[in-house]
C-alpha atoms as a PDB file:
ATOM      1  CA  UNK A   1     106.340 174.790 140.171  1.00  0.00           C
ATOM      2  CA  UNK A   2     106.597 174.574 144.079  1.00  0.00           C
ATOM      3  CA  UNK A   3     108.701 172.297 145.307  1.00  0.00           C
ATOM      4  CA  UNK A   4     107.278 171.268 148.432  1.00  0.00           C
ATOM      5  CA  UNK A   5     104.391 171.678 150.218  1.00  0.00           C
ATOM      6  CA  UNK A   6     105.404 174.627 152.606  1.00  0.00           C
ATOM      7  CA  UNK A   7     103.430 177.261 152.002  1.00  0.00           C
ATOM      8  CA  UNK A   8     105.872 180.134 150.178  1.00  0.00           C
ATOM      9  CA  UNK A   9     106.271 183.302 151.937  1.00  0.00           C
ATOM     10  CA  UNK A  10     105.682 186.790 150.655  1.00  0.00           C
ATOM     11  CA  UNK A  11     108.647 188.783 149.284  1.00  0.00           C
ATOM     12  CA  UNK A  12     105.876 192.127 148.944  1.00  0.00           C
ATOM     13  CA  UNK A  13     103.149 193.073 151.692  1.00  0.00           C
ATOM     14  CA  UNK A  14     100.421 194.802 150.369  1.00  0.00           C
ATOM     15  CA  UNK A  15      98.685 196.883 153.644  1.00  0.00           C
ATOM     16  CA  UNK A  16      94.697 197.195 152.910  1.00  0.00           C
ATOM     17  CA  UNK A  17      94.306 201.070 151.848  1.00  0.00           C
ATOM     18  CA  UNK A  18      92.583 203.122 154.885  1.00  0.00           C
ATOM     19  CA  UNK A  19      89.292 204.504 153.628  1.00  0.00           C
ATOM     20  CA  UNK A  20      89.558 208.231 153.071  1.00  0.00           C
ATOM     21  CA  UNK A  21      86.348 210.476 153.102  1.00  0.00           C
ATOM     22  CA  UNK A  22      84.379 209.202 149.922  1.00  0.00           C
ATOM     23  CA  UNK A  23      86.745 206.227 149.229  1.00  0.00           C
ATOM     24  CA  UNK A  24      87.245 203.166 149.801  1.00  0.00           C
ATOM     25  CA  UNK A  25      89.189 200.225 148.651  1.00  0.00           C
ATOM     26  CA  UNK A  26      89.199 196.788 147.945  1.00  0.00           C
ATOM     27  CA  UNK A  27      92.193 194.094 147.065  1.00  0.00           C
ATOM     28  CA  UNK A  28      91.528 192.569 143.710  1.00  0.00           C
ATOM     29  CA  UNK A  29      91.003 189.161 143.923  1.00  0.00           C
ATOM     30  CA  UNK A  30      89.692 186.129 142.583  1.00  0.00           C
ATOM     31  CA  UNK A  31      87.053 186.706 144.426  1.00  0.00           C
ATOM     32  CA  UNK A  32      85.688 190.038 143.065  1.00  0.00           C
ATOM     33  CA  UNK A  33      86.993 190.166 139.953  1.00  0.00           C
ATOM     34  CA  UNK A  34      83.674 190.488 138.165  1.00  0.00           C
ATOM     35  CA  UNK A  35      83.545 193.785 139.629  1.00  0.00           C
ATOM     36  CA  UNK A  36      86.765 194.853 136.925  1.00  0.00           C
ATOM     37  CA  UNK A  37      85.097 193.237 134.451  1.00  0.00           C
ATOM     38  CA  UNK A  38      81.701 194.742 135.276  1.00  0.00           C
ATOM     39  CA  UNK A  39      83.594 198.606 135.559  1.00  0.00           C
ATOM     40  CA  UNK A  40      84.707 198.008 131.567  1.00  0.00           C
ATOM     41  CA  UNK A  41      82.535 195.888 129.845  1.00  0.00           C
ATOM     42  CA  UNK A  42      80.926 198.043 127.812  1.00  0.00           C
ATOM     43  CA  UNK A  43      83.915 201.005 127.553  1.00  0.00           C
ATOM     44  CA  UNK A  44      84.792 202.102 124.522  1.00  0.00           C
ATOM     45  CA  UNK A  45      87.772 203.738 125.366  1.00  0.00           C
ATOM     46  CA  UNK A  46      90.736 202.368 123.307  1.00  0.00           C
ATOM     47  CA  UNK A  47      92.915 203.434 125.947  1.00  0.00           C
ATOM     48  CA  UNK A  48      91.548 200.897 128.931  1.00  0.00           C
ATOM     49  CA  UNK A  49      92.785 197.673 129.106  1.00  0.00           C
ATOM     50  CA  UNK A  50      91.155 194.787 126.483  1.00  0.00           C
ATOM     51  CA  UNK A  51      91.507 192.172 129.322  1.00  0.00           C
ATOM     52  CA  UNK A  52      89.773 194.005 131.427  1.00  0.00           C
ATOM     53  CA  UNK A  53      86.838 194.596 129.380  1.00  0.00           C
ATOM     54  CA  UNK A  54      86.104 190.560 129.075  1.00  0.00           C
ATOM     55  CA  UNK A  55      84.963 188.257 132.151  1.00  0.00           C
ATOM     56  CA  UNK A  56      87.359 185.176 131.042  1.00  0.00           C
ATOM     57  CA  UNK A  57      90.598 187.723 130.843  1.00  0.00           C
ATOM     58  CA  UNK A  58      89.484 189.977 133.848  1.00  0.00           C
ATOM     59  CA  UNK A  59      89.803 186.330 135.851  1.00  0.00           C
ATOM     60  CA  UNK A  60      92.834 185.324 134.929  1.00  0.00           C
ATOM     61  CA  UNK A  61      94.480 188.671 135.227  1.00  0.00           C
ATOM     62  CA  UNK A  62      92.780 188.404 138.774  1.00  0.00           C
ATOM     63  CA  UNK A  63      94.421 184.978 139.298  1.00  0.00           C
ATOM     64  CA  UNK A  64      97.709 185.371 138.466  1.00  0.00           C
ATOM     65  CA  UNK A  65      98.142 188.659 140.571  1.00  0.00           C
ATOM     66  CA  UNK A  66      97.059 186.878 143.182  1.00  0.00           C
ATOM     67  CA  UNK A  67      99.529 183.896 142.586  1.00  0.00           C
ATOM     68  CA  UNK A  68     102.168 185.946 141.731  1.00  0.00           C
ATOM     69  CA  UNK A  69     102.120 189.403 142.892  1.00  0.00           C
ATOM     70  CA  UNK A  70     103.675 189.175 146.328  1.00  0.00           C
ATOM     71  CA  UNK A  71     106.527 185.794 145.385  1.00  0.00           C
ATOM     72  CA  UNK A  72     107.939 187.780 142.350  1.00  0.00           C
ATOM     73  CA  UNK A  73     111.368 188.991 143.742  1.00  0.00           C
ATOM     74  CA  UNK A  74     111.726 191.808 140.525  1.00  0.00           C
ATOM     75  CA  UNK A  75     107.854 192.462 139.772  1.00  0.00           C
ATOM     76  CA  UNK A  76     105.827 192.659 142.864  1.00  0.00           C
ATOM     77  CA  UNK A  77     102.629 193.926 142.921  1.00  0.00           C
ATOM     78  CA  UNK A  78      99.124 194.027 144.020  1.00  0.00           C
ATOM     79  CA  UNK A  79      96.039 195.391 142.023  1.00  0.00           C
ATOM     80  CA  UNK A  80      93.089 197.402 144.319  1.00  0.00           C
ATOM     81  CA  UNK A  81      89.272 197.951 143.050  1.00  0.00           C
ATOM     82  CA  UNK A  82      88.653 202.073 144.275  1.00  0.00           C
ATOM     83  CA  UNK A  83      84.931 202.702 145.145  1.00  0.00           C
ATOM     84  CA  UNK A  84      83.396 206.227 145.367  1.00  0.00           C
ATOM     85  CA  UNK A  85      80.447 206.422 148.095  1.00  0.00           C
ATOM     86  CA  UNK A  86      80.497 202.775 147.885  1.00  0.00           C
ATOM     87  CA  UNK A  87      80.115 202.335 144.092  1.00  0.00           C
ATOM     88  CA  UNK A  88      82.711 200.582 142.648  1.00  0.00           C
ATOM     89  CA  UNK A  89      84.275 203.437 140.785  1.00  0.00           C
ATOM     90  CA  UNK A  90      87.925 201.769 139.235  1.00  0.00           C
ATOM     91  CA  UNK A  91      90.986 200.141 139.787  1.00  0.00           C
ATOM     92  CA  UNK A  92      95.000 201.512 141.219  1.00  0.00           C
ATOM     93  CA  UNK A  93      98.125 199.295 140.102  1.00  0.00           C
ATOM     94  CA  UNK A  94     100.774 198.903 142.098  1.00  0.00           C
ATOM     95  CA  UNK A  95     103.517 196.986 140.043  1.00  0.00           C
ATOM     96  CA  UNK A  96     107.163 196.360 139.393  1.00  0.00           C
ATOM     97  CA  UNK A  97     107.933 196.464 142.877  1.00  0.00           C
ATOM     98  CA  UNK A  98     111.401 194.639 143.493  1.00  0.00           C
ATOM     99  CA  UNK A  99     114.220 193.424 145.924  1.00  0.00           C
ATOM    100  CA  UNK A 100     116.585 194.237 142.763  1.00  0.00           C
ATOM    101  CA  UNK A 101     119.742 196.842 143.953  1.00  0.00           C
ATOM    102  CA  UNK A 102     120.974 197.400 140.064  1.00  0.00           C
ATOM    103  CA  UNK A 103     120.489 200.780 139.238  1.00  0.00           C
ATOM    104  CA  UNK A 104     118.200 201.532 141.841  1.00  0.00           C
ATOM    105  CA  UNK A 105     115.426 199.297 141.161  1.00  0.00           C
ATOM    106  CA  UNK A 106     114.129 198.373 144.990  1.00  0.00           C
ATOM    107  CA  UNK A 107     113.643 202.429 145.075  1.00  0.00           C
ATOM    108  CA  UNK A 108     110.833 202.628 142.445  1.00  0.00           C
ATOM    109  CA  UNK A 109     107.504 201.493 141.530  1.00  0.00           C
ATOM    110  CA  UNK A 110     105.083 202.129 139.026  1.00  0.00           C
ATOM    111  CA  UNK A 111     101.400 202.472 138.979  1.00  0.00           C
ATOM    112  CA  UNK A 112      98.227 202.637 136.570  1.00  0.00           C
ATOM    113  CA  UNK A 113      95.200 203.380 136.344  1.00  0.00           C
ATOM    114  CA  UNK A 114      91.488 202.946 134.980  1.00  0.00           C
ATOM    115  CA  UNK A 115      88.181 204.365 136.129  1.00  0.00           C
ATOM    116  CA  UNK A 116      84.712 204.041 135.292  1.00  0.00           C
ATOM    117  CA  UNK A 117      83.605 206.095 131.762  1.00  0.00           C
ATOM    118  CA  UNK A 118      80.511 207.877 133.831  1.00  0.00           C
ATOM    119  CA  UNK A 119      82.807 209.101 136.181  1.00  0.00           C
ATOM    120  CA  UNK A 120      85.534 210.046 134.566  1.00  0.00           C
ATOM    121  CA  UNK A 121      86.534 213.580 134.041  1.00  0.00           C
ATOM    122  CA  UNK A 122      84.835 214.759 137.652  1.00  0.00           C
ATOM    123  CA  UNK A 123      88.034 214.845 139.538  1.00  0.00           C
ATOM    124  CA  UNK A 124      87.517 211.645 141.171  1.00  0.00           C
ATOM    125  CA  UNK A 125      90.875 209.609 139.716  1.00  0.00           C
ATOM    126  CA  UNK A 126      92.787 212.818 141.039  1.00  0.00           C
ATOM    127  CA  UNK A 127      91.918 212.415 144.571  1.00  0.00           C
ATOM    128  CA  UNK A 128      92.250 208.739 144.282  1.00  0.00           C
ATOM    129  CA  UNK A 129      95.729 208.721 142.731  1.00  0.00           C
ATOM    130  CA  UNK A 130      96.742 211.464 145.533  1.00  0.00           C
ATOM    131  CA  UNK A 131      95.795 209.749 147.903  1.00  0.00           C
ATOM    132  CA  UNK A 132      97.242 206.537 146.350  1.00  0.00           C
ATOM    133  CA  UNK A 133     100.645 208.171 146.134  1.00  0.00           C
ATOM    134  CA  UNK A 134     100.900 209.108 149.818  1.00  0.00           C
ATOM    135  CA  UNK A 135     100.170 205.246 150.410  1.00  0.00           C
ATOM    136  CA  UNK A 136     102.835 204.112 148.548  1.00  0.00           C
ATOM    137  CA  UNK A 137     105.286 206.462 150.420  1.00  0.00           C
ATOM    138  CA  UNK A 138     103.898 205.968 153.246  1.00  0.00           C
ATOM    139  CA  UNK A 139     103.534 201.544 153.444  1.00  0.00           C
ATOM    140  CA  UNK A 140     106.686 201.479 151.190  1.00  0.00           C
ATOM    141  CA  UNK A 141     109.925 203.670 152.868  1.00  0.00           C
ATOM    142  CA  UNK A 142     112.372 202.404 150.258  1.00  0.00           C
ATOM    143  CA  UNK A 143     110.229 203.643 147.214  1.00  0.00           C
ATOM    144  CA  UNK A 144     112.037 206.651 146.099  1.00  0.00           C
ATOM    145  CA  UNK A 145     110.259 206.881 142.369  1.00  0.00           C
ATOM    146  CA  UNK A 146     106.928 206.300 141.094  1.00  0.00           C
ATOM    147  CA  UNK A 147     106.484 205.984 137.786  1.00  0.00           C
ATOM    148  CA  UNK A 148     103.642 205.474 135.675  1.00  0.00           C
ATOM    149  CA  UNK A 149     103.239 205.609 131.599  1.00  0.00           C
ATOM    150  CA  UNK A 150     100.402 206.285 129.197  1.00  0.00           C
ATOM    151  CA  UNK A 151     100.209 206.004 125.384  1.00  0.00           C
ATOM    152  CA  UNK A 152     101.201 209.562 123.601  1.00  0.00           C
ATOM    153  CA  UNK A 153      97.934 210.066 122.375  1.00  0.00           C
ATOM    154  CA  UNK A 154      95.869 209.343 126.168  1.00  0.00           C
ATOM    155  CA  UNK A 155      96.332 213.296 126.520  1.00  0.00           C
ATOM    156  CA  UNK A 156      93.697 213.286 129.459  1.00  0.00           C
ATOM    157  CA  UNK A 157      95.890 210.722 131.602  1.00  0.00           C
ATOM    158  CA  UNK A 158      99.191 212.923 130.663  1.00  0.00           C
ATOM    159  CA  UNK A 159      96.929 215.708 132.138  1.00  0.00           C
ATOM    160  CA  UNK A 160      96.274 213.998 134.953  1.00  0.00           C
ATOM    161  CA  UNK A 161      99.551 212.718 136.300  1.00  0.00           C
ATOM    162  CA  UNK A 162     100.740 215.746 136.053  1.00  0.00           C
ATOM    163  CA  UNK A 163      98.487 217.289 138.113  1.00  0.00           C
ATOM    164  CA  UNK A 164      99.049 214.838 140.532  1.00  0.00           C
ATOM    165  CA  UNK A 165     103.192 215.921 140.509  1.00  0.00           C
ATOM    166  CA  UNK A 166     104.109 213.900 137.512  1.00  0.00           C
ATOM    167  CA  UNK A 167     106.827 215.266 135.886  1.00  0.00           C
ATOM    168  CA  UNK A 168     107.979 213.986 131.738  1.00  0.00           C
ATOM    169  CA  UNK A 169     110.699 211.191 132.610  1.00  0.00           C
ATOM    170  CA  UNK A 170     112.609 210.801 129.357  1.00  0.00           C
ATOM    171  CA  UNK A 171     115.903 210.506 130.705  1.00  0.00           C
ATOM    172  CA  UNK A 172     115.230 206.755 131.698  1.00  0.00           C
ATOM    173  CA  UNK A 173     113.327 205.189 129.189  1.00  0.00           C
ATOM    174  CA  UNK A 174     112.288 205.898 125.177  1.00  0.00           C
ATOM    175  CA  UNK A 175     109.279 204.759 123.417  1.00  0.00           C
ATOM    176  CA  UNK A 176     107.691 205.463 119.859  1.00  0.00           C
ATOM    177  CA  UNK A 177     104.570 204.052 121.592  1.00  0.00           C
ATOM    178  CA  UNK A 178     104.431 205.496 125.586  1.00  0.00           C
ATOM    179  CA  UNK A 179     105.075 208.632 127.241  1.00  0.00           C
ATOM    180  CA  UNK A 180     106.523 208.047 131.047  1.00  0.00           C
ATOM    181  CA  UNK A 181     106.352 210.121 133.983  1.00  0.00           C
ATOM    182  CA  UNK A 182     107.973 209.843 137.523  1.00  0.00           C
ATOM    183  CA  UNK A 183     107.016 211.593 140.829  1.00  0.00           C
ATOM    184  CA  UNK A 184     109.783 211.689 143.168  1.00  0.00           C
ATOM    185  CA  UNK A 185     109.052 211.635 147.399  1.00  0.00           C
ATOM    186  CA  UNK A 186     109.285 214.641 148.700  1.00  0.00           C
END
């Protein structure tokens, strides 16, 4: 509830992403949302996100980034749609970004990540995460860690982070259910 009608200010900027040879990048918002719906409607993948995969969910997750991504103090964040020679090809998360000094929390960030089934396994989400990574270090000078975390059995997105210089964090955090990774700057 807002308690007057001044606009609120940010507490997180989110600069666009710069296009980079075949990518470019897009904001989600409530305006193009039907594009993350229309990326997962049909995938089967147990591993991709349910909400995503339905028009009414993929709207309000849509929605409340937008009203809350950048005014949450503890978990900022801002979703982007990734295209691949202008096809919309998936979607980067940039979350739990936050002004929060205990233990280090304004140093670290974590992100996700889901990409179209056709082109999946083509080496795409590698460049894009890359890429994505040098972003975040670059827009964001306090981030220290990013994290990210993947059920134990999504073996191809374990792969994948850690080609991208994930290493195993389990020093930080325990699940029966996840397996988490970080990626320290360099």
């Amino acid at each position: 509830m807002q308690l007057s009608n001044r606009p609120r200010e940010p507490y997180f900027v989110f600069p666009d992403i710069p296009a980079y040879k075949e990518l470019s990048f897009e904001k989600l918002t409530s305006a193009n949302f039907a594009q993350l719906y229309l990326l997962f409607e049909s995938d089967e993948n147990p591993f991709t996100d349910t909400q995503f995969k339905h028009y009414d969910s993929a709207k309000e997750y849509a929605n409340n980034l937008e009203q809350y991504g950048a005014y949450s103090t503890k978990h900022g964040g801002q979703d982007c749609l990734f295209l691949w020679n202008d096809e919309y090809a998936g979607i980067l998360h940039l979350y739990d970004l936050s002004l929060e000094t205990f233990a280090e929390n304004n140093r670290r960030c974590w992100v996700g990540f889901a990409t179209k089934p056709v082109l999946r396994k083509k080496g795409i989400t590698k460049k894009v995460l890359r890429y994505f990574i040098k972003y975040i270090f670059k827009n964001y000078p306090l981030i220290r860690y990013v994290h990210s975390m993947t059920f134990k059995e999504n073996l191809p997105a374990q792969g994948l982070l850690k080609a991208v210089g994930f290493r195993e964090d389990d020093a930080e955090r325990m699940s029966m259910v996840h397996v988490f990774y970080v990626r320290e700057r360099e």
